[in-house]
Protein backbone atom coordinates (compact mmCIF):
# COMPACT_ATOMS: atom_id res chain seq x y z
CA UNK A 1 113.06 -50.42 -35.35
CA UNK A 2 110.74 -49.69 -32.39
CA UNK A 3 109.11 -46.70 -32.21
CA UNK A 4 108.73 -43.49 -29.54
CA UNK A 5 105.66 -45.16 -27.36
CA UNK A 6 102.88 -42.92 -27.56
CA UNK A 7 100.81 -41.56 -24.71
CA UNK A 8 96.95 -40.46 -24.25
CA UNK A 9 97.59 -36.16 -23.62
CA UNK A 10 95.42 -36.41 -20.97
CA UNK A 11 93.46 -38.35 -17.88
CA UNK A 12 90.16 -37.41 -20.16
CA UNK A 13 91.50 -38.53 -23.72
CA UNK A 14 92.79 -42.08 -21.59
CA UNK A 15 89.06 -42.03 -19.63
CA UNK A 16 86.96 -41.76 -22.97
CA UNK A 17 89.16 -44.42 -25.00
CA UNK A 18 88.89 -47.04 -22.11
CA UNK A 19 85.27 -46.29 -21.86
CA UNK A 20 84.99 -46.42 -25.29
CA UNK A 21 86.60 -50.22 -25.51
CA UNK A 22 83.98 -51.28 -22.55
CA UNK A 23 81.39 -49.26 -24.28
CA UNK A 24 80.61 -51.75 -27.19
CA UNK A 25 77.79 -54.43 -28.09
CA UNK A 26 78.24 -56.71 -25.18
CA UNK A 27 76.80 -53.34 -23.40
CA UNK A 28 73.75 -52.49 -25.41
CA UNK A 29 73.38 -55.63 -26.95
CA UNK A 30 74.68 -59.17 -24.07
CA UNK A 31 73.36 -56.69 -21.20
CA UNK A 32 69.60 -56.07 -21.94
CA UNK A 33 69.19 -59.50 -22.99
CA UNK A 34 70.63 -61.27 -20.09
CA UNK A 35 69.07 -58.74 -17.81
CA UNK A 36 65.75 -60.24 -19.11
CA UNK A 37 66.17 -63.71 -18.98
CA UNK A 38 67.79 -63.28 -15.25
CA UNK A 39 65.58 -61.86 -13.17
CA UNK A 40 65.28 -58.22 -14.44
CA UNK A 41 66.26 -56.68 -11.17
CA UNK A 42 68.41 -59.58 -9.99
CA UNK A 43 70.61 -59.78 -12.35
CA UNK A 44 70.86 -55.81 -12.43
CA UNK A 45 71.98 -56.12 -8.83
CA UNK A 46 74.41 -58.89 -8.65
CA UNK A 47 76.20 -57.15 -11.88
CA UNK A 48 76.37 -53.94 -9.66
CA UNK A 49 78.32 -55.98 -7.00
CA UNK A 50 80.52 -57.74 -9.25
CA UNK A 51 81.10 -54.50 -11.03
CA UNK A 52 82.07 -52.82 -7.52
CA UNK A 53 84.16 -56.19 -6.70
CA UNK A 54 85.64 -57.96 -8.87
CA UNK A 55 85.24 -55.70 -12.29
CA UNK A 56 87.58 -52.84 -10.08
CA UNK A 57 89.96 -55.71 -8.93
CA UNK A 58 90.47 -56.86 -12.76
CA UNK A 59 90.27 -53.31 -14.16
CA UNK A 60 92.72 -51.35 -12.28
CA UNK A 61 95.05 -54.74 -11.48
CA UNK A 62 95.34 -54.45 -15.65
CA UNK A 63 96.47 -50.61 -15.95
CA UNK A 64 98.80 -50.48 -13.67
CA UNK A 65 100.47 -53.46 -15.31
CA UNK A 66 99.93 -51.71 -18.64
CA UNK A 67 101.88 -48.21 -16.97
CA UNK A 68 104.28 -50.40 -14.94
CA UNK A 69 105.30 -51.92 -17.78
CA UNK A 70 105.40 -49.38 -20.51
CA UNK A 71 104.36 -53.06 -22.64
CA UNK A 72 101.34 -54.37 -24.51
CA UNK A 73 99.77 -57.66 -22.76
CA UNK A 74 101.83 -59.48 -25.12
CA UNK A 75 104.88 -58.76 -23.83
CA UNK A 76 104.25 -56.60 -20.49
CA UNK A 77 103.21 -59.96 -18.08
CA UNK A 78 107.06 -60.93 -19.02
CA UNK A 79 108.44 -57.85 -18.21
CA UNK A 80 106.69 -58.19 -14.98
CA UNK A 81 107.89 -62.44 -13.82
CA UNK A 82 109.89 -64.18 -16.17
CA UNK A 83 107.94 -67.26 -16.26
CA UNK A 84 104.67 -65.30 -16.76
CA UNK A 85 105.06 -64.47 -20.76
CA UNK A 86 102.44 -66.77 -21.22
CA UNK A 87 100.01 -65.19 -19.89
CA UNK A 88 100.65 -62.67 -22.18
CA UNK A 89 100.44 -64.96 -25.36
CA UNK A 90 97.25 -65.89 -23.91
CA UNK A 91 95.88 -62.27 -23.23
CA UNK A 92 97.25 -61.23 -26.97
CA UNK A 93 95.56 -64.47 -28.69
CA UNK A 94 92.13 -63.08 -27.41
CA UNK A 95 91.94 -59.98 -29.11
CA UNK A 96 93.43 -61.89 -32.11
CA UNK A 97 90.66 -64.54 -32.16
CA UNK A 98 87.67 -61.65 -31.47
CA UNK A 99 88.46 -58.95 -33.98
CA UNK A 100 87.95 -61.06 -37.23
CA UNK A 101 84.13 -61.84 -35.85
CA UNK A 102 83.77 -58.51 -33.90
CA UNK A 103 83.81 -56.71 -37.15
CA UNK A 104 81.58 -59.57 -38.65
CA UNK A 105 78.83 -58.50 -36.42
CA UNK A 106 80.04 -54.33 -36.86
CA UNK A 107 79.18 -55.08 -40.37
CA UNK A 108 75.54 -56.89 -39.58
CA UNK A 109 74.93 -53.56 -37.67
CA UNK A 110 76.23 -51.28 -40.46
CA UNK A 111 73.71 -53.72 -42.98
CA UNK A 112 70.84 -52.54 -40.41
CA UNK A 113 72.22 -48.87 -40.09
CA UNK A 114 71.90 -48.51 -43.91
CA UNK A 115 68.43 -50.15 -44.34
CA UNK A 116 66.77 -47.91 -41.43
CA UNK A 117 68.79 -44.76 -42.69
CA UNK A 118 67.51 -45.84 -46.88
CA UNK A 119 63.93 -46.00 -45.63
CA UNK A 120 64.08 -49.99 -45.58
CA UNK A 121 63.41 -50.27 -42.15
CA UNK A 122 59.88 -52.27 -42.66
CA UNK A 123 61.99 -54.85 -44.30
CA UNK A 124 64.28 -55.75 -41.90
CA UNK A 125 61.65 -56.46 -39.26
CA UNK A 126 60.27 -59.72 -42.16
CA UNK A 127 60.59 -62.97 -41.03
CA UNK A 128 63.87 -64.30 -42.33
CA UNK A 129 65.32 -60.92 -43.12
CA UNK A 130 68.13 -61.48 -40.61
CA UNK A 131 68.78 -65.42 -41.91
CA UNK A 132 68.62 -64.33 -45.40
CA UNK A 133 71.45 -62.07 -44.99
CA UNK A 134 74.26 -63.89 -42.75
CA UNK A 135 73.77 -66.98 -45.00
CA UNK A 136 74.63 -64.59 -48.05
CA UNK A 137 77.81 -65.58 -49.98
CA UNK A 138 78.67 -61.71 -50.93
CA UNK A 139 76.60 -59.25 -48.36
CA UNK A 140 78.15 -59.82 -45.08
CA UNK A 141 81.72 -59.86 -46.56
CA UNK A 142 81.43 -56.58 -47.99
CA UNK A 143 79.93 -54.98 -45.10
CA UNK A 144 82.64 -56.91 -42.85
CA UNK A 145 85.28 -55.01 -45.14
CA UNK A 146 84.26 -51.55 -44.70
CA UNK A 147 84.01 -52.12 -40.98
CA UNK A 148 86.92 -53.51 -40.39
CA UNK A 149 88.66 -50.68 -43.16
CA UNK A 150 87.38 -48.28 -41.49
CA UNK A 151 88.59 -49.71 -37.75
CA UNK A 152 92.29 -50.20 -39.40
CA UNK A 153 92.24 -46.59 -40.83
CA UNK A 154 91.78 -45.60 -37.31
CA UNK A 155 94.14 -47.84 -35.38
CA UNK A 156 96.57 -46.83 -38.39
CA UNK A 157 96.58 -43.04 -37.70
CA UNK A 158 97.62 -43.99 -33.78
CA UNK A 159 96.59 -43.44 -30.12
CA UNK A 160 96.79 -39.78 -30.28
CA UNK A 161 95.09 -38.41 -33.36
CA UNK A 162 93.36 -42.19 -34.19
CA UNK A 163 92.23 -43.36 -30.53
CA UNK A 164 91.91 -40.29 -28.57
CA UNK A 165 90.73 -37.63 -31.40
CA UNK A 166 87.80 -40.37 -32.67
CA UNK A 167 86.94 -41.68 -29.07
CA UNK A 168 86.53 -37.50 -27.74
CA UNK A 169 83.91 -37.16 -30.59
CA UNK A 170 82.21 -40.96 -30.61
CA UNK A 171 82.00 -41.29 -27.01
CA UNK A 172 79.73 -37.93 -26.07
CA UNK A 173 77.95 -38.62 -29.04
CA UNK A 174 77.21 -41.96 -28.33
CA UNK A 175 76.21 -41.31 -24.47
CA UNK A 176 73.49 -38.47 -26.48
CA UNK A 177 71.82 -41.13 -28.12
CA UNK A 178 71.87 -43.79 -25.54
CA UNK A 179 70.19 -41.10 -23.13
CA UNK A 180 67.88 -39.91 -25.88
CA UNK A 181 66.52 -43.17 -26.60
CA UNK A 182 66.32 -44.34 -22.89
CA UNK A 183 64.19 -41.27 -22.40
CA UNK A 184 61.76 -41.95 -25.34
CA UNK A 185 61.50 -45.72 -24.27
CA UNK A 186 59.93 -44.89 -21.11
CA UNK A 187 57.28 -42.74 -22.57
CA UNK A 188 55.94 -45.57 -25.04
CA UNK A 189 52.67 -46.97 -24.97
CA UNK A 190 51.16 -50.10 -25.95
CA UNK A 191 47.82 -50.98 -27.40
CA UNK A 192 47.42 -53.91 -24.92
CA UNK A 193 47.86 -51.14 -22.34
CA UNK A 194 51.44 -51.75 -21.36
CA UNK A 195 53.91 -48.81 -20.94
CA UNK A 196 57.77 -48.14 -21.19
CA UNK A 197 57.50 -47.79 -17.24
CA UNK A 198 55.74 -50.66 -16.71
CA UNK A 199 58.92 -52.32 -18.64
CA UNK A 200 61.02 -50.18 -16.37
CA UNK A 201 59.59 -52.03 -13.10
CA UNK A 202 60.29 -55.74 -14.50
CA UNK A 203 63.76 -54.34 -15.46
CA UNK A 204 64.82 -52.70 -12.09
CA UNK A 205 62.52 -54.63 -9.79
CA UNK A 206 64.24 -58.02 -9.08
CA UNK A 207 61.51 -60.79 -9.71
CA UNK A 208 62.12 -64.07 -8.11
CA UNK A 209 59.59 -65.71 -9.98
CA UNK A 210 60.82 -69.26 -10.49
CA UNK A 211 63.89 -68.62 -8.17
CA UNK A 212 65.70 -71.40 -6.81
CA UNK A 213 69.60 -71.73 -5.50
CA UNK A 214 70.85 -73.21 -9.03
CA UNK A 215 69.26 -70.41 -11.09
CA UNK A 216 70.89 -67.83 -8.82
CA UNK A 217 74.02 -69.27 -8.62
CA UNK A 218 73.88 -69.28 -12.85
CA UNK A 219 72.94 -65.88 -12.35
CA UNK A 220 75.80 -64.81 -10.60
CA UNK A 221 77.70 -66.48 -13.41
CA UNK A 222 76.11 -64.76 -16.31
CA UNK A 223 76.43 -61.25 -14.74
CA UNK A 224 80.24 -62.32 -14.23
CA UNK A 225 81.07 -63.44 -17.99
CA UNK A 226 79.00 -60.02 -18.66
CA UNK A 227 81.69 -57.96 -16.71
CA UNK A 228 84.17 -59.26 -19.13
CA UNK A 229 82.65 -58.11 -22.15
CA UNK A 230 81.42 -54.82 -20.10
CA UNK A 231 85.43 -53.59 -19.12
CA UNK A 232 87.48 -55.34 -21.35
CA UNK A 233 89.51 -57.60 -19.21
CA UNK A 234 91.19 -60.69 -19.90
CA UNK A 235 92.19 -59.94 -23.74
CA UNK A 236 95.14 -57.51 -23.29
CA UNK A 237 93.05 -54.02 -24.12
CA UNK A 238 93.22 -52.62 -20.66
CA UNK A 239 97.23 -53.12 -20.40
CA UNK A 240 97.78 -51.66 -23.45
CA UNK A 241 95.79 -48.75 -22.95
CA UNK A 242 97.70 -48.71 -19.32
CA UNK A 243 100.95 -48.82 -21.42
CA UNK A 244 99.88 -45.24 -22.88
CA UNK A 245 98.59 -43.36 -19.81
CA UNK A 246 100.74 -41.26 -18.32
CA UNK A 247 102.94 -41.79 -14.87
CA UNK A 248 101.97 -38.37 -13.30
CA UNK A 249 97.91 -38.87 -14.11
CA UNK A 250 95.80 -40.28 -11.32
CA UNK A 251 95.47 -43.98 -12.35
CA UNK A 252 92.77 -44.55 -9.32
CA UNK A 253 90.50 -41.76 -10.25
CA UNK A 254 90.21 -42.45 -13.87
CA UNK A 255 90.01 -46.32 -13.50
CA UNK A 256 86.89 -44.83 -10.87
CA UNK A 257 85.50 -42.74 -13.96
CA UNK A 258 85.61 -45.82 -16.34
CA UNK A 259 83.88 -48.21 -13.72
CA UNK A 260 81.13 -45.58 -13.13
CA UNK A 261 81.27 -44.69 -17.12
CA UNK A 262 80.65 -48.39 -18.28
CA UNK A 263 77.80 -49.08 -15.51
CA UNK A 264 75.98 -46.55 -16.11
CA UNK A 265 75.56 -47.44 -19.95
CA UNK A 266 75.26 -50.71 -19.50
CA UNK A 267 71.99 -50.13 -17.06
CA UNK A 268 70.81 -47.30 -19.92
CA UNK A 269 70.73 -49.86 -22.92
CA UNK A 270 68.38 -52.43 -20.84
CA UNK A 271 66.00 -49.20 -20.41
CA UNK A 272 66.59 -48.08 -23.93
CA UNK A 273 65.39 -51.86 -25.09
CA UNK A 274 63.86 -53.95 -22.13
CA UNK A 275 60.71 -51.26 -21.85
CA UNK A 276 60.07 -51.19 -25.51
CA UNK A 277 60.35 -54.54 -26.18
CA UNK A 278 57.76 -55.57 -23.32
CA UNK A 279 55.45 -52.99 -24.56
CA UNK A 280 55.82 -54.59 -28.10
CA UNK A 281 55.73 -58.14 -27.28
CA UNK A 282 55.28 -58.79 -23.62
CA UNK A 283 56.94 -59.84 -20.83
CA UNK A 284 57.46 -63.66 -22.40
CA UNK A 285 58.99 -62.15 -25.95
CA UNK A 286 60.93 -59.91 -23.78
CA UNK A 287 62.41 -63.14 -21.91
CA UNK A 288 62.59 -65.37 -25.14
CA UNK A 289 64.57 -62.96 -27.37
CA UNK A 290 67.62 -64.11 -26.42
CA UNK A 291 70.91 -63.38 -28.34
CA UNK A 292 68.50 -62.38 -31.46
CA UNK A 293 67.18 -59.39 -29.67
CA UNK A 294 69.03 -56.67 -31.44
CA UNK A 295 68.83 -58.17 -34.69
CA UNK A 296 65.09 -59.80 -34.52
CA UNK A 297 63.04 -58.61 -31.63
CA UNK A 298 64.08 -54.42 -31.73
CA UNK A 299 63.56 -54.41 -35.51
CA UNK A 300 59.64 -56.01 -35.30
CA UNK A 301 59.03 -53.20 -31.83
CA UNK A 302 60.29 -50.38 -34.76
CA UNK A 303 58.22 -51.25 -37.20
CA UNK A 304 54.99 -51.24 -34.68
CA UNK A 305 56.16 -47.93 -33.67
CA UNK A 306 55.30 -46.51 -37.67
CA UNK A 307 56.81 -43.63 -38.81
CA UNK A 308 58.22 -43.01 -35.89
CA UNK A 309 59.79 -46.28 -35.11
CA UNK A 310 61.86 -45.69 -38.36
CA UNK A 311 63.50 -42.52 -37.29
CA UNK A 312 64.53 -44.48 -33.83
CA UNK A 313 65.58 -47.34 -35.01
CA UNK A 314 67.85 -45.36 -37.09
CA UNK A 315 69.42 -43.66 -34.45
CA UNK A 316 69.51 -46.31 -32.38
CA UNK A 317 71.31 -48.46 -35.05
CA UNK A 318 74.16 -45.45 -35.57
CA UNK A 319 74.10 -45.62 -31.78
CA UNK A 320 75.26 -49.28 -31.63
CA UNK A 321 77.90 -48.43 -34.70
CA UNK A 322 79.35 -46.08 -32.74
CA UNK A 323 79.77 -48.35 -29.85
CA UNK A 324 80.53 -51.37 -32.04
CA UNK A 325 83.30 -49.12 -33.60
CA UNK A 326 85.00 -48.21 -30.24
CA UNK A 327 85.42 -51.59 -29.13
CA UNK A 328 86.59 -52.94 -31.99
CA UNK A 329 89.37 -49.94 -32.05
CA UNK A 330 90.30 -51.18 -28.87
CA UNK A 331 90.88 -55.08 -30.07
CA UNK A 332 92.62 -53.84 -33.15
CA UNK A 333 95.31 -51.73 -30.98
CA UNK A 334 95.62 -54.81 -28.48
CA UNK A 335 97.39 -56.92 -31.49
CA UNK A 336 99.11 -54.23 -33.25
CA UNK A 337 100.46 -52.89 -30.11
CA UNK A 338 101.47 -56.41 -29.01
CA UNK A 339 103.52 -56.90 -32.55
CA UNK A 340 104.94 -53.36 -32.47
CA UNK A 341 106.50 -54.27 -28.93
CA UNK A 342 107.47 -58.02 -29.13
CA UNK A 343 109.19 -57.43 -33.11
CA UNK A 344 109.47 -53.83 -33.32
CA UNK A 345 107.52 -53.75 -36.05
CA UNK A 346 105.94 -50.13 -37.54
CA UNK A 347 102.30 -49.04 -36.76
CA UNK A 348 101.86 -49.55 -39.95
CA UNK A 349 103.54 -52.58 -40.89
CA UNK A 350 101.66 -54.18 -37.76
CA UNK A 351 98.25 -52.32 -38.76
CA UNK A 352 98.37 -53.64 -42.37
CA UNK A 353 99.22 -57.49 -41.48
CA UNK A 354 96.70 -58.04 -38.84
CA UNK A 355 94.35 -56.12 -40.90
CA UNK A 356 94.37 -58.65 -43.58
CA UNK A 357 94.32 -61.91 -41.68
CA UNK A 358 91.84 -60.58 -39.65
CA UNK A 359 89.73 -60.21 -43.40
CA UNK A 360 91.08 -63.43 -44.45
CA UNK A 361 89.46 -65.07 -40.69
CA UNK A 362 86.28 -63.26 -41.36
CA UNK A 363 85.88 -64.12 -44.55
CA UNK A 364 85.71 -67.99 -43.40
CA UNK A 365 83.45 -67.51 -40.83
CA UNK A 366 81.13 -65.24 -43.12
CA UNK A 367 80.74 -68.65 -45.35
CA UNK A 368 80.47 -70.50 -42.52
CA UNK A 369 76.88 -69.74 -42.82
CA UNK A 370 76.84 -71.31 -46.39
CA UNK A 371 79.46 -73.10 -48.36
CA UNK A 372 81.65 -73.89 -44.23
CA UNK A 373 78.55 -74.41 -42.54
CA UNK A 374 78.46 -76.95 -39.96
CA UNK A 375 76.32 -78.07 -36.61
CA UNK A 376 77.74 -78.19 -33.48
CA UNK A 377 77.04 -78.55 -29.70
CA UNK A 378 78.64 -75.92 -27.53
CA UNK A 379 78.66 -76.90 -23.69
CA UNK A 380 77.49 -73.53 -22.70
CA UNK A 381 74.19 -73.69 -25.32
CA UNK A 382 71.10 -74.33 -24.84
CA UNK A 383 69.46 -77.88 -25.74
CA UNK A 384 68.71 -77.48 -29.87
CA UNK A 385 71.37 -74.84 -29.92
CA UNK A 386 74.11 -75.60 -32.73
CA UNK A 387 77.19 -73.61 -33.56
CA UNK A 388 78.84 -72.82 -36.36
CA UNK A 389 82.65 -70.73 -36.78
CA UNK A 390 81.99 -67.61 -35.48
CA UNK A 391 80.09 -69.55 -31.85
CA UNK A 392 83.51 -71.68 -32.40
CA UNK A 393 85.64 -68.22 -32.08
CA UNK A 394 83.59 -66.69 -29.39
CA UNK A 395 83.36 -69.88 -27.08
CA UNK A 396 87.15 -70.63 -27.02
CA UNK A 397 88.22 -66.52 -26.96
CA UNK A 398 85.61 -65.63 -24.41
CA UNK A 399 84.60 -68.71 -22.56
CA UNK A 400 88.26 -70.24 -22.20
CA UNK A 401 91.19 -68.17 -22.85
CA UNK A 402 89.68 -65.15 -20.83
CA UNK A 403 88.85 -66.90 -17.90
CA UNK A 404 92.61 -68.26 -17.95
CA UNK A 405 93.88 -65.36 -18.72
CA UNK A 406 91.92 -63.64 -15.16
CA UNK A 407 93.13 -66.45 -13.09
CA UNK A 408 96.71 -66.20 -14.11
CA UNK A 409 96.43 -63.06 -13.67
CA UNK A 410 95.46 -63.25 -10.61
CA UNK A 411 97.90 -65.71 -9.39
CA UNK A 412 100.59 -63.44 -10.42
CA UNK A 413 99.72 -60.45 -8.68
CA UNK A 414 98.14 -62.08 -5.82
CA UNK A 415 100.71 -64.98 -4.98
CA UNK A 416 103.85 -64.30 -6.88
CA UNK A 417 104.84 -60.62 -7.52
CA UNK A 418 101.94 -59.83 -4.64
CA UNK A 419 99.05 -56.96 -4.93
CA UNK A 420 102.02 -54.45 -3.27
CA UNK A 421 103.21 -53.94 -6.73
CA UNK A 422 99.87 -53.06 -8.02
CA UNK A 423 99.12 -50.51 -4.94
CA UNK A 424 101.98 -48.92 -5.57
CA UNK A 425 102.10 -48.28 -8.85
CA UNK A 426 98.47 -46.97 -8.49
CA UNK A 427 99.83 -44.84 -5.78
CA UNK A 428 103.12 -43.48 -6.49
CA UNK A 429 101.99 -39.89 -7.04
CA UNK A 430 100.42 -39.63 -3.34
CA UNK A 431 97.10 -40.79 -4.70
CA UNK A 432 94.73 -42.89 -2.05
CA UNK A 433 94.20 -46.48 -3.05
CA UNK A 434 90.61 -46.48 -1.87
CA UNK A 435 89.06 -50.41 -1.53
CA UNK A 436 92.58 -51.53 -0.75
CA UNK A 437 91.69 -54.29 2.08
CA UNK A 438 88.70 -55.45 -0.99
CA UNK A 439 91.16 -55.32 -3.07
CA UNK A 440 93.89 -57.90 -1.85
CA UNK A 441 91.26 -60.11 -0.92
CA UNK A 442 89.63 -60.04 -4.23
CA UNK A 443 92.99 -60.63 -6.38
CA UNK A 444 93.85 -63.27 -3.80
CA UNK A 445 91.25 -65.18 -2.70
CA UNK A 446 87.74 -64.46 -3.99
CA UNK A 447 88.15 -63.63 -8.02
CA UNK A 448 90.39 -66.79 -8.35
CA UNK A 449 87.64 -68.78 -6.97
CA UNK A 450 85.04 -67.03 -8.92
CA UNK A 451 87.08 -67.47 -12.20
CA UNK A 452 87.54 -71.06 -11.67
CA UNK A 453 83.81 -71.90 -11.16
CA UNK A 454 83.35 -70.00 -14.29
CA UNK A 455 85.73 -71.67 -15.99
CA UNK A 456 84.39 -75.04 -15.08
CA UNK A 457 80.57 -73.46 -16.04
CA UNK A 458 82.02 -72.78 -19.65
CA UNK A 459 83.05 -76.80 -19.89
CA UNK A 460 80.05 -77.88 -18.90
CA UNK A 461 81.20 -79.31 -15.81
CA UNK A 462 78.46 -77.27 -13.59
CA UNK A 463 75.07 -77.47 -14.92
């Protein structure tokens, strides 16, 4: 039996959940270390654009299908065109596909959490220390359970006193300690005589060091897949949270609030890592980190830090956990949402079912670092790059579905139902629809395009 769809109480409670579902570890984690490798400044600009562009189009295009709709993804694109249900499926298998190894890597933070918070923070910056533990048979299950327990227990109690309540307290809490440690990383200095704002320069300067047409144009691509991570479009979260938020709130203005929200965090965690880093290991360890920065470089800068660098890393580690926990609330609600509406299933019959196969998914992809592990070749990695289940999970969620999941979208509102129905549910209290002429060209013309070239990027067709 289907039950009485909840709402957020308020434009604030729907504002901090949203934010809190962008707000996760492709943020303070994918940001800073794409930031480096791009062009510092460059890349910080082009994501500003997109952000402005094509992250509005995608963001508020997905609420108001969410409060048109009354629907999860899973069911809502349906309920819009007839013949568009599957992009629904495909939006609802995202979410599906990314919380198992989401709450993998909540778990590797919550591992790091409890060593810096136990006084074992020297350890974790050993060679190996990071290796040692994914390739465990026991560890990163455990710690994969309680983070994923502790999601479910959330997602369980519902969008008003699960979602909202934990998101009003996480979120302000979280934006404390991202501030905090921003501050303190500019005020580091270095015994080679580098300084946190020397670090600040390479990361808001753009350097076009090396520069040619191709590595711009893969630029523009990187800061693109970014903005997917950064707002949570493309895996159903967005329309289900747009499903909750209430028809006499001002959709505009809050979608405004989580677009400036998610920015601004995003350009915080490259100045809470990029300066310290570069003090710590220059400006080549800074660009060679890569996706090991959080886990390998930032551990090594704490421990050069001393005493000091122990109490930081702590709070920056409960700073990522809060973020990592957020997110992952956000995937979790996507699915159960979707089986509540397409079934009619409880919360909690839907909560408890995804909640195990989700552990039963993880568990695989934990061993696939041991007893599963295999090598493979990714067409978006690097050359000597392998992959094993959890790349396997992440390149078809993130690097294929999504990216079908835009354009479809986009086709739909652009070509088929057309952006009108968009614009007017955004504006059907007397609100403004400000970027309106960007807008239809964006869901028409230019984000298809965009979407397509990334699509073709993520086979390896553009190199």
């Amino acid at each position: 039996m289907n039950e009485k769809r909840n709402s957020f109480s308020s434009s604030l409670g729907f504002v901090l959940a949203a934010a809190g579902s962008a707000v996760g570890l492709g943020n303070i984690w994918r940001f800073p270390y794409l930031a480096a490798k791009d062009g510092g400044g460059l890349f910080l600009f082009v994501y500003i654009i997109l952000a402005l562009t094509f992250g509005f189009t995608m963001l508020v295009t997905e609420v108001a299908i969410g409060r048109k709709t009354k629907q999860s993804a899973l069911t809502a694109y349906g309920k819009l065109h007839k013949k568009s249900g599957w992009i629904g499926v495909f939006a609802s298998v995202v979410p599906f596909m990314i919380l198992p190894y989401y709450c993998i890597i909540g778990g590797w933070v919550l591992k790091y959490c409890v060593a810096f918070v136990t006084g074992q923070a020297s350890a974790t910056a050993g060679d190996g220390y990071f290796t040692g533990f994914i390739t465990g048979y026991f560890e990163p299950i455990i710690f994969d359970f309680i983070f994923l327990a502790a999601v479910a227990v959330i997602i369980y109690m519902g969008v008003n006193k699960g979602i909202e309540s934990i998101s009003k307290i996480l979120m302000p809490a979280l934006l404390v300690f991202v501030v905090a440690i921003a501050i303190f990383s500019l005020t580091i200095q270095g015994d080679e005589g580098r300084s946190g704002l020397d670090g600040l320069k390479i990361y808001v300067i753009p350097s076009f060091e090396g520069m040619t047409p191709k590595t711009v144009f893969f630029t523009v691509l990187d800061a693109m897949g970014q903005l997917f991570y950064s707002i949570s479009v493309a895996m159903g979260i967005m329309v289900t949270y747009g499903s909750y938020f209430k028809d006499d709130s001002n959709l505009m203005k809050s979608v405004n609030h989580i677009e400036i929200f998610d920015t601004v965090v995003a350009f915080l965690a490259g100045i809470m890592i990029i300066p310290a880093v570069y003090v710590f290991l220059g400006k080549e360890g800074m660009q060679s980190s890569g996706p090991g920065l959080m886990f390998v470089a930032l551990p090594k800068v704490f421990e050069k830090m001393g005493v000091l660098g122990s109490i930081i890393g702590a709070v920056f580690f409960i700073m990522v956990l809060l973020a990592a926990l957020t997110s992952a609330m956000s995937v979790l609600e996507a699915v159960v949402a979707g089986l509540m509406d397409k079934f009619g299933w409880s919360r909690r019959k839907a909560t408890v079912i995804e909640t195990v196969i989700a552990l039963v998914i993880g568990v695989l992809i934990c061993l696939g670092y041991n007893a599963l592990y295999f090598e493979a070749h990714l067409p978006n990695q690097g050359e000597g790059q392998t992959a094993q289940l959890l790349d396997l999970f992440d390149y078809i969620s993130n690097n294929i579905l999504m990216p079908v999941v835009a354009i479809g979208t986009c086709i739909l509102i652009g070509w088929i139902v057309k952006p009108k129905t968009v614009i007017d549910e955004t504006t059907k209290n007397g609100e403004k629809f400000g970027r309106k002429t960007l807008y239809i060209i964006m869901i028409k013309f230019v984000s298809p395009v965009l979407l397509f070239i990334l699509l073709l990027g993520s086979f390896g067709i553009i190199e």
